[in-house]
PDB file of N, CA and C in Angstrom:
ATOM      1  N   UNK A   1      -5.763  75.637  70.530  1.00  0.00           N
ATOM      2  CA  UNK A   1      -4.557  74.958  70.967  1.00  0.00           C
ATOM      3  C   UNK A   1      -4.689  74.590  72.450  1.00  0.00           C
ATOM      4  N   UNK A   2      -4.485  73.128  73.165  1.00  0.00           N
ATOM      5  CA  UNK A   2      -4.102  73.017  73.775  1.00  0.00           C
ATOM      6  C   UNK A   2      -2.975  73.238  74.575  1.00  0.00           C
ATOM      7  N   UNK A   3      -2.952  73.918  76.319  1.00  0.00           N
ATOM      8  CA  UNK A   3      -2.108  73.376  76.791  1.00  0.00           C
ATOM      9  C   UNK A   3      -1.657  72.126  77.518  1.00  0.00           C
ATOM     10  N   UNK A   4      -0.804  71.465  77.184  1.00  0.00           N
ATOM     11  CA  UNK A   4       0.104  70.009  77.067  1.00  0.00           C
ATOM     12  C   UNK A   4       1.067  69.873  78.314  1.00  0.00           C
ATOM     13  N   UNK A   5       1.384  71.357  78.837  1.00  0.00           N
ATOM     14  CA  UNK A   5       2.272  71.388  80.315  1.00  0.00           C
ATOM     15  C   UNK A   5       1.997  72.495  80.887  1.00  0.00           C
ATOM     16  N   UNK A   6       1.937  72.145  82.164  1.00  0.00           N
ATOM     17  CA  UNK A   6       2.006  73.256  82.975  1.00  0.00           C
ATOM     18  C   UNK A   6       3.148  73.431  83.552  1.00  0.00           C
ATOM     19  N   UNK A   7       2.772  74.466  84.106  1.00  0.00           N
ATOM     20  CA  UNK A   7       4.132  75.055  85.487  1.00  0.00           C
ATOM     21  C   UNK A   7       4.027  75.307  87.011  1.00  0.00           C
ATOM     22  N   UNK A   8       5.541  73.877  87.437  1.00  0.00           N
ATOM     23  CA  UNK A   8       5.021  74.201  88.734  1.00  0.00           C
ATOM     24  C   UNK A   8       6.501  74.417  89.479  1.00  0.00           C
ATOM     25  N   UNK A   9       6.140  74.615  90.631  1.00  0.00           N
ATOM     26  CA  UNK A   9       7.185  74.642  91.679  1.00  0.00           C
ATOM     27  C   UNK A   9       7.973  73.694  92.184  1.00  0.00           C
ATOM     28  N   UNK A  10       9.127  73.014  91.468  1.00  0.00           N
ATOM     29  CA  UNK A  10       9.396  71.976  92.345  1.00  0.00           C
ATOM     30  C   UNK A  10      10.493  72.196  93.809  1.00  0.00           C
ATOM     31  N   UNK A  11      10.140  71.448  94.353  1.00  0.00           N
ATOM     32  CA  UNK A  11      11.219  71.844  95.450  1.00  0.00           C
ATOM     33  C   UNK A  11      12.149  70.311  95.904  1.00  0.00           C
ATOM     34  N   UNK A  12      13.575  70.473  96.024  1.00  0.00           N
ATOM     35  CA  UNK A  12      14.218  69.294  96.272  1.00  0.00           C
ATOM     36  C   UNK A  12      15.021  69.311  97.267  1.00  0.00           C
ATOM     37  N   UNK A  13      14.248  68.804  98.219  1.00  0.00           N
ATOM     38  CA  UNK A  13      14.919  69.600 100.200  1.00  0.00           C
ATOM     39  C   UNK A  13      16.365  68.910 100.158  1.00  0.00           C
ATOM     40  N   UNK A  14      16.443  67.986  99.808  1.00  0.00           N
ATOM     41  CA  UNK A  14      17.735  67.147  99.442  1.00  0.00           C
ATOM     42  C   UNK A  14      19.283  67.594  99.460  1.00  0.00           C
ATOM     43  N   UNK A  15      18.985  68.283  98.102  1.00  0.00           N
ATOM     44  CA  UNK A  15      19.808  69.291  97.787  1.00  0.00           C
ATOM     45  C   UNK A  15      19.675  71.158  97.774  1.00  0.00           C
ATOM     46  N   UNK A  16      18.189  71.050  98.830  1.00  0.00           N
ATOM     47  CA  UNK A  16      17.709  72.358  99.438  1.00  0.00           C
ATOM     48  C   UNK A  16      18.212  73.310  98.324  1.00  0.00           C
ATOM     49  N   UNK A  17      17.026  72.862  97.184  1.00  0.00           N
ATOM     50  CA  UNK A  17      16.817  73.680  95.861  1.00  0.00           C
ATOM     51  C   UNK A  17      15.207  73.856  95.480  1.00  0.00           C
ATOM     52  N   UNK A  18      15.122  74.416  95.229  1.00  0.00           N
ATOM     53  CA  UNK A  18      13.723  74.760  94.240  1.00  0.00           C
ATOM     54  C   UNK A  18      14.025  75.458  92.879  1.00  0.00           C
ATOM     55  N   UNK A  19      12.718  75.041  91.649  1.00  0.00           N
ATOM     56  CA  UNK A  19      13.001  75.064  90.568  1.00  0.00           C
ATOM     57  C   UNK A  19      11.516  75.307  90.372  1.00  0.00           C
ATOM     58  N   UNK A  20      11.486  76.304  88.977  1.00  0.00           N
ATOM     59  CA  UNK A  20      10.156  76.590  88.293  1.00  0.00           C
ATOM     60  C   UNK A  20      10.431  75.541  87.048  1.00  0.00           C
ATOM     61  N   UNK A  21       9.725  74.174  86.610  1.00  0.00           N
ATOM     62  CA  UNK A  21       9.134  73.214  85.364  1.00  0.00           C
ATOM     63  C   UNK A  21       8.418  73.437  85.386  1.00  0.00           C
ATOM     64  N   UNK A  22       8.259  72.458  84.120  1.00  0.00           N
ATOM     65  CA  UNK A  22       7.387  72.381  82.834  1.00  0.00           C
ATOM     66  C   UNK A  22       6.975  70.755  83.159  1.00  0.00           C
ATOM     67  N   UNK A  23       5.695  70.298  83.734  1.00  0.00           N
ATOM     68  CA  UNK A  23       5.599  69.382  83.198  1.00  0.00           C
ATOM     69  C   UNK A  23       4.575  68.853  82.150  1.00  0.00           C
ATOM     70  N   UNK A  24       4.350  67.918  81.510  1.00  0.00           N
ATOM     71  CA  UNK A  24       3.681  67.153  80.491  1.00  0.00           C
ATOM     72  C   UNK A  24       2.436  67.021  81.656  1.00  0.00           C
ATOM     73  N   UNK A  25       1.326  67.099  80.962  1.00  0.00           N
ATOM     74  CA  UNK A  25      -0.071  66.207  81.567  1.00  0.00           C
ATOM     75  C   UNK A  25      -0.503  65.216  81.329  1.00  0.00           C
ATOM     76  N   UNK A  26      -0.275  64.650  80.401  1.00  0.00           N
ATOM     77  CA  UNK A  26      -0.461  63.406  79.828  1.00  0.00           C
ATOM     78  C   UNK A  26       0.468  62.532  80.419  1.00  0.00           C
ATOM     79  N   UNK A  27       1.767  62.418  81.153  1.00  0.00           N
ATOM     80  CA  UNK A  27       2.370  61.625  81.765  1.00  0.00           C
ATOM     81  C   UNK A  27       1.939  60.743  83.203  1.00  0.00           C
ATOM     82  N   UNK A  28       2.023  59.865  82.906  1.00  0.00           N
ATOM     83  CA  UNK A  28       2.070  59.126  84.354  1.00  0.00           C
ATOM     84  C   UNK A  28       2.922  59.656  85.437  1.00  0.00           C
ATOM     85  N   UNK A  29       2.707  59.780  86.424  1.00  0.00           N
ATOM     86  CA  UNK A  29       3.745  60.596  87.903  1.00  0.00           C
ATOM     87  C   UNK A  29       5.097  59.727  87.462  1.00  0.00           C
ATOM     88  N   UNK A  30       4.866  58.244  87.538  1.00  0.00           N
ATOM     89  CA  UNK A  30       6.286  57.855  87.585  1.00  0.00           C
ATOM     90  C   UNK A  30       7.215  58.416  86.275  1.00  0.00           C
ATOM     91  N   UNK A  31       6.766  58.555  85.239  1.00  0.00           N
ATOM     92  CA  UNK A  31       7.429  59.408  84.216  1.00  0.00           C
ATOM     93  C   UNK A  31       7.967  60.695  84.432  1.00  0.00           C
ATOM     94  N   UNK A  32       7.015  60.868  84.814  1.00  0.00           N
ATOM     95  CA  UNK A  32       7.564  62.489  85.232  1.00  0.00           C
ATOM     96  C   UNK A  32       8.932  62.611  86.418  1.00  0.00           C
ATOM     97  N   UNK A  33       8.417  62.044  87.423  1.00  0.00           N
ATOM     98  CA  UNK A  33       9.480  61.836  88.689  1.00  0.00           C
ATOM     99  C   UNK A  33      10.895  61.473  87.712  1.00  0.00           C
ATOM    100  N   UNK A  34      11.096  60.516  86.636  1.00  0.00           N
ATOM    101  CA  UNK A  34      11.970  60.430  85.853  1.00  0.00           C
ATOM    102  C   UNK A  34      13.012  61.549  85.050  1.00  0.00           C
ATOM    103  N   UNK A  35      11.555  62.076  84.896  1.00  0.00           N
ATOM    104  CA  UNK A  35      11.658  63.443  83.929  1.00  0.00           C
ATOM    105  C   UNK A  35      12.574  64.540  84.826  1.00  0.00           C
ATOM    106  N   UNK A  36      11.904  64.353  86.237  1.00  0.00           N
ATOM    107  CA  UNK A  36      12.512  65.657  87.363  1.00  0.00           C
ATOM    108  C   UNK A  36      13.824  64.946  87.821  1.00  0.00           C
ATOM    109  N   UNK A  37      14.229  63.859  87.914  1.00  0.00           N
ATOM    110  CA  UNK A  37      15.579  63.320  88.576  1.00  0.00           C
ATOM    111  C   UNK A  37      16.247  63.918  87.482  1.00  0.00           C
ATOM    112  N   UNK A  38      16.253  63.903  86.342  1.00  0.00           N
ATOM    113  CA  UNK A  38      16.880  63.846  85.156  1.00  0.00           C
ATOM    114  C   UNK A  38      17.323  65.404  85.157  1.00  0.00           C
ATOM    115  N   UNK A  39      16.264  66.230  85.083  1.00  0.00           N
ATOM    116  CA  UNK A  39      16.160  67.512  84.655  1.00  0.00           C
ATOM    117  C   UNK A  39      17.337  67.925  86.013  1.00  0.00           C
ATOM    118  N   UNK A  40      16.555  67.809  87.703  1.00  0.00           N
ATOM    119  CA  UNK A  40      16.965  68.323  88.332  1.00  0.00           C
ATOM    120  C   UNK A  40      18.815  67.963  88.954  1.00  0.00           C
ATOM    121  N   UNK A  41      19.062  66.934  88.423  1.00  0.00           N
ATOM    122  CA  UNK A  41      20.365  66.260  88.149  1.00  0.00           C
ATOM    123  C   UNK A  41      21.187  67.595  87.062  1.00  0.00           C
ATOM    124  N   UNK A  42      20.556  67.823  85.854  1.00  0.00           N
ATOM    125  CA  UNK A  42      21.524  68.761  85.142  1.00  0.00           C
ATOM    126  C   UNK A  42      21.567  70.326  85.589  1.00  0.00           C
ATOM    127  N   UNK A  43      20.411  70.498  86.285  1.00  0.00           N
ATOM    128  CA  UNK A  43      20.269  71.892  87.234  1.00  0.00           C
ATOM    129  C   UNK A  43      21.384  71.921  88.211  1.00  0.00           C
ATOM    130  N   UNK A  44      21.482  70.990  88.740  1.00  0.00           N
ATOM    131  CA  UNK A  44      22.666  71.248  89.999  1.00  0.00           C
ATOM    132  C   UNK A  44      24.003  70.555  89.585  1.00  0.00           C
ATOM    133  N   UNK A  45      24.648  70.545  88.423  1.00  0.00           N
ATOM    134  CA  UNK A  45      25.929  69.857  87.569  1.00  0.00           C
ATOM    135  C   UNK A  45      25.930  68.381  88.335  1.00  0.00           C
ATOM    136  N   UNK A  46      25.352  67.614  88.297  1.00  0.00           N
ATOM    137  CA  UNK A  46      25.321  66.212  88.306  1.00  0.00           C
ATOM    138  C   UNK A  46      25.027  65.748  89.870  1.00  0.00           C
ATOM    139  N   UNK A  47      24.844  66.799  90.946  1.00  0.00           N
ATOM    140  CA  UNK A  47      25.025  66.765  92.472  1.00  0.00           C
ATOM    141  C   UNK A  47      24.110  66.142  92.535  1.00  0.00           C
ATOM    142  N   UNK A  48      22.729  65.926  92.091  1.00  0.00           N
ATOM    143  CA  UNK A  48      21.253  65.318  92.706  1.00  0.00           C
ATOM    144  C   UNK A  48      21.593  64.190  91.652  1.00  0.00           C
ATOM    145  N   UNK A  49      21.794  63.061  92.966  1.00  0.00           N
ATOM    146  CA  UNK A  49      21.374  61.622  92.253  1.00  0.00           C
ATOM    147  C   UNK A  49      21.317  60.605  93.327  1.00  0.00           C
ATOM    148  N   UNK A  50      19.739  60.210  93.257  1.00  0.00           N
ATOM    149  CA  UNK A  50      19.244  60.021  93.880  1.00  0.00           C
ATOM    150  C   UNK A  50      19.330  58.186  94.069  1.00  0.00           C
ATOM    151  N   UNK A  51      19.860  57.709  95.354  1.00  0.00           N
ATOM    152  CA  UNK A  51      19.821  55.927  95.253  1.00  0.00           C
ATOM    153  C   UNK A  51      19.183  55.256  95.010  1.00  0.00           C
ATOM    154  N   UNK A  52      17.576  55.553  95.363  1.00  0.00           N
ATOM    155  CA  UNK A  52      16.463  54.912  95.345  1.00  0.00           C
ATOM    156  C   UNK A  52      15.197  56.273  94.756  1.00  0.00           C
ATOM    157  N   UNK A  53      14.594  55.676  93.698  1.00  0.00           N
ATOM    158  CA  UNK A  53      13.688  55.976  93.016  1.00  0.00           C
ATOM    159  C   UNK A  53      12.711  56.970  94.224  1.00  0.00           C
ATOM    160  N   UNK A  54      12.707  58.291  94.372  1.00  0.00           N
ATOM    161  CA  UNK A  54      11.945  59.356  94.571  1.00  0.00           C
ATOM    162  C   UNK A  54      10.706  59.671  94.241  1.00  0.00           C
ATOM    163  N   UNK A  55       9.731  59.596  95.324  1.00  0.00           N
ATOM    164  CA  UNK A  55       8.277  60.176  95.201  1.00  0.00           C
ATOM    165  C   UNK A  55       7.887  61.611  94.934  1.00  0.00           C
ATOM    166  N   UNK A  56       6.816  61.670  94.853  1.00  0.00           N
ATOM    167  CA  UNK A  56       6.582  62.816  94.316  1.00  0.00           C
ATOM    168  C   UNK A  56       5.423  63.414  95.224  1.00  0.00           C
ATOM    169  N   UNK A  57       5.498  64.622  96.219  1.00  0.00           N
ATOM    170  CA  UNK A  57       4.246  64.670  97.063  1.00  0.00           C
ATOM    171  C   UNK A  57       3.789  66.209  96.825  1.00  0.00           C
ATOM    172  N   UNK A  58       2.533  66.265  96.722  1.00  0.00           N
ATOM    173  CA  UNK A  58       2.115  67.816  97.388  1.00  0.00           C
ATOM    174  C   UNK A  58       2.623  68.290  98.482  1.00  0.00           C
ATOM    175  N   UNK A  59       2.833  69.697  98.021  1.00  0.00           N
ATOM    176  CA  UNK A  59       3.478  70.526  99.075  1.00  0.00           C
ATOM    177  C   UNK A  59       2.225  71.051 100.260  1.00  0.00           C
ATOM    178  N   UNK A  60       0.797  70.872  99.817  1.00  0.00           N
ATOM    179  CA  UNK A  60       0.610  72.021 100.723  1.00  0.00           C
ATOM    180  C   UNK A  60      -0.322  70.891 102.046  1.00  0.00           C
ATOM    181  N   UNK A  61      -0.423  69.404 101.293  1.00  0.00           N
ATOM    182  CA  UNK A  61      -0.781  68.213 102.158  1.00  0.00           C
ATOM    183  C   UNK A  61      -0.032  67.330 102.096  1.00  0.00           C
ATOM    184  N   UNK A  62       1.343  67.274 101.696  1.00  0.00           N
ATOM    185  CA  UNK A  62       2.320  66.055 102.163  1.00  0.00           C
ATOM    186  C   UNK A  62       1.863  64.511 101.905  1.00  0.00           C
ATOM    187  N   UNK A  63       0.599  64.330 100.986  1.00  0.00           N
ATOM    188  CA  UNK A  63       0.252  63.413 100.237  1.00  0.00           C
ATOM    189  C   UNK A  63       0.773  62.867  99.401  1.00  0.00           C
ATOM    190  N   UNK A  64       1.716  61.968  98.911  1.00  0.00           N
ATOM    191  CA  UNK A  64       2.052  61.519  97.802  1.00  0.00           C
ATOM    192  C   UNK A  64       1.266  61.250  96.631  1.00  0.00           C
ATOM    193  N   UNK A  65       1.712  61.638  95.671  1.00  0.00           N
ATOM    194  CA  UNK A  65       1.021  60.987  94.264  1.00  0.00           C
ATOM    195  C   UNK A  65       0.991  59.765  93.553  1.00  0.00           C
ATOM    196  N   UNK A  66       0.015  59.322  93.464  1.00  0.00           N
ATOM    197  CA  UNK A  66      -0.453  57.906  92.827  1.00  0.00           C
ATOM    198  C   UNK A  66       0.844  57.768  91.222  1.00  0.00           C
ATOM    199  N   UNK A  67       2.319  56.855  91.856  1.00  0.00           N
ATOM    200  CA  UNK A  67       2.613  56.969  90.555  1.00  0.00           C
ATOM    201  C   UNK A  67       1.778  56.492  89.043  1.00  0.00           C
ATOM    202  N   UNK A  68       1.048  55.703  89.685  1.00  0.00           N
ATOM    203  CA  UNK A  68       0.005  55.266  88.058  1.00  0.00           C
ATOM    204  C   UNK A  68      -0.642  56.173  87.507  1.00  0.00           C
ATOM    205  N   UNK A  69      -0.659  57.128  88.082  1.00  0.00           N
ATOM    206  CA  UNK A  69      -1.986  58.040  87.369  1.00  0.00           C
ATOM    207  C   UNK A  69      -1.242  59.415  86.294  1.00  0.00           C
ATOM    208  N   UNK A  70      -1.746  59.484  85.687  1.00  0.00           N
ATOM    209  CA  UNK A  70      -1.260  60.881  84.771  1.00  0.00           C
ATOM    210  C   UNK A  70      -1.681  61.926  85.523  1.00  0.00           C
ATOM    211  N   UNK A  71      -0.460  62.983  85.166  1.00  0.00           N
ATOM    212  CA  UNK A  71      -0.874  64.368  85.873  1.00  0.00           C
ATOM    213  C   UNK A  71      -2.155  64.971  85.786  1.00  0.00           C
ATOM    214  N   UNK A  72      -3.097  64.571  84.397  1.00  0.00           N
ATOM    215  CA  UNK A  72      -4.078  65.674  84.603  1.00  0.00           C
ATOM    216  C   UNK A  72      -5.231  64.853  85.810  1.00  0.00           C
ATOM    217  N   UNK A  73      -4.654  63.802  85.855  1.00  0.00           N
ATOM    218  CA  UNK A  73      -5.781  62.728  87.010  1.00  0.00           C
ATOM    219  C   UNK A  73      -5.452  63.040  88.310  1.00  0.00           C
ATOM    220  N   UNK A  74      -4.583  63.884  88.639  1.00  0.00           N
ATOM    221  CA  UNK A  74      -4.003  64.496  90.082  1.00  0.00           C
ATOM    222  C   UNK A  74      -4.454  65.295  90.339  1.00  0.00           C
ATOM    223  N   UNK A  75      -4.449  66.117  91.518  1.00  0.00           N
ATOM    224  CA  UNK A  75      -4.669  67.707  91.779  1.00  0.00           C
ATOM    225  C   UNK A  75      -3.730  68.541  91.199  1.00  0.00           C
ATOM    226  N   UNK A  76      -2.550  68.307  90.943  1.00  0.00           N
ATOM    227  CA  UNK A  76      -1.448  69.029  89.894  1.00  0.00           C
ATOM    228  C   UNK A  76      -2.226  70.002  89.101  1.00  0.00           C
ATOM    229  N   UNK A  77      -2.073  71.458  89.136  1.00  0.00           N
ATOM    230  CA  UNK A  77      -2.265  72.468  88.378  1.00  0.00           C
ATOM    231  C   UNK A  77      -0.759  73.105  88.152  1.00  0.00           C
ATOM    232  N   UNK A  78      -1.347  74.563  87.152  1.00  0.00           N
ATOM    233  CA  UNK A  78      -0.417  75.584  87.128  1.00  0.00           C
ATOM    234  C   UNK A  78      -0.268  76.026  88.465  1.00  0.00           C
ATOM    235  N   UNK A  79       1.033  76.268  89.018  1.00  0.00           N
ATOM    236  CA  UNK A  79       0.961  76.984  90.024  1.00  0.00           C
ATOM    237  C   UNK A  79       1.471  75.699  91.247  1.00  0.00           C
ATOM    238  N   UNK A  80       0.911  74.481  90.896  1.00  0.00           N
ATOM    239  CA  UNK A  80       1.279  73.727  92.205  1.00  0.00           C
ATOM    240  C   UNK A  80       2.478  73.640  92.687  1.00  0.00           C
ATOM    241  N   UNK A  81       2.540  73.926  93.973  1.00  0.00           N
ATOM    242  CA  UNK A  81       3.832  73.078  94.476  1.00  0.00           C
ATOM    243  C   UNK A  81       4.028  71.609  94.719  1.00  0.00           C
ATOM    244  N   UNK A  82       5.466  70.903  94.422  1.00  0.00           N
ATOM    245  CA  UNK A  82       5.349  69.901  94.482  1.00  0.00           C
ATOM    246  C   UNK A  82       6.831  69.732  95.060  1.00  0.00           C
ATOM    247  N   UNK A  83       7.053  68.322  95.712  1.00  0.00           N
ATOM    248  CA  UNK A  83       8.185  67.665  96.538  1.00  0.00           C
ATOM    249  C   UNK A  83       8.457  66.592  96.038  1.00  0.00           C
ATOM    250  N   UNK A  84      10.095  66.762  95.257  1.00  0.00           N
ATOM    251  CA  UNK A  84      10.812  65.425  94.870  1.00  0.00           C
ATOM    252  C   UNK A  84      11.171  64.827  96.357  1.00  0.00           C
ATOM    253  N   UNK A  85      11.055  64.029  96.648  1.00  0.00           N
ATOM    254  CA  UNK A  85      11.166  63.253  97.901  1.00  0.00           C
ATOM    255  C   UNK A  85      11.768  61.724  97.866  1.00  0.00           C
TER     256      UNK A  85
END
């Protein structure tokens, strides 16, 4: 059996929250970033909503992620931290 998602750290300085997901590897970043507005929107009762479409960066180099690319084409592991931004 494959694993299909990992788990990472997200953090959303925004609304100065952090959250342990699940994401898909097979997704493109911009899917996912979808996936986390969405998710992290019902985590905080509707407070995170965001005006303009949010990047997605490593936490530990402040690099943004290539939205074209699927997670497993990133440095994204178990364990990563990451920044809705």
């Amino acid at each position: 059996m494959t694993m299909n998602k990992i788990l990472v750290k997200l953090y959303v300085p925004i609304i100065e929250e952090q959250y342990d997901v699940w994401i898909p590897l097979n997704k493109r970043i911009y899917n996912v970033i979808h996936l986390l507005i969405k998710a992290v929107n019902e985590f905080s009762d509707g407070y995170y909503q965001p005006q303009e479409m949010p990047n997605l960066y490593d936490k530990s180099t402040a690099n943004p992620f290539d939205p074209n690319l699927t997670v497993k084409e990133t440095s994204i592991r178990n364990g990563s931290e990451i920044i809705l931004l």
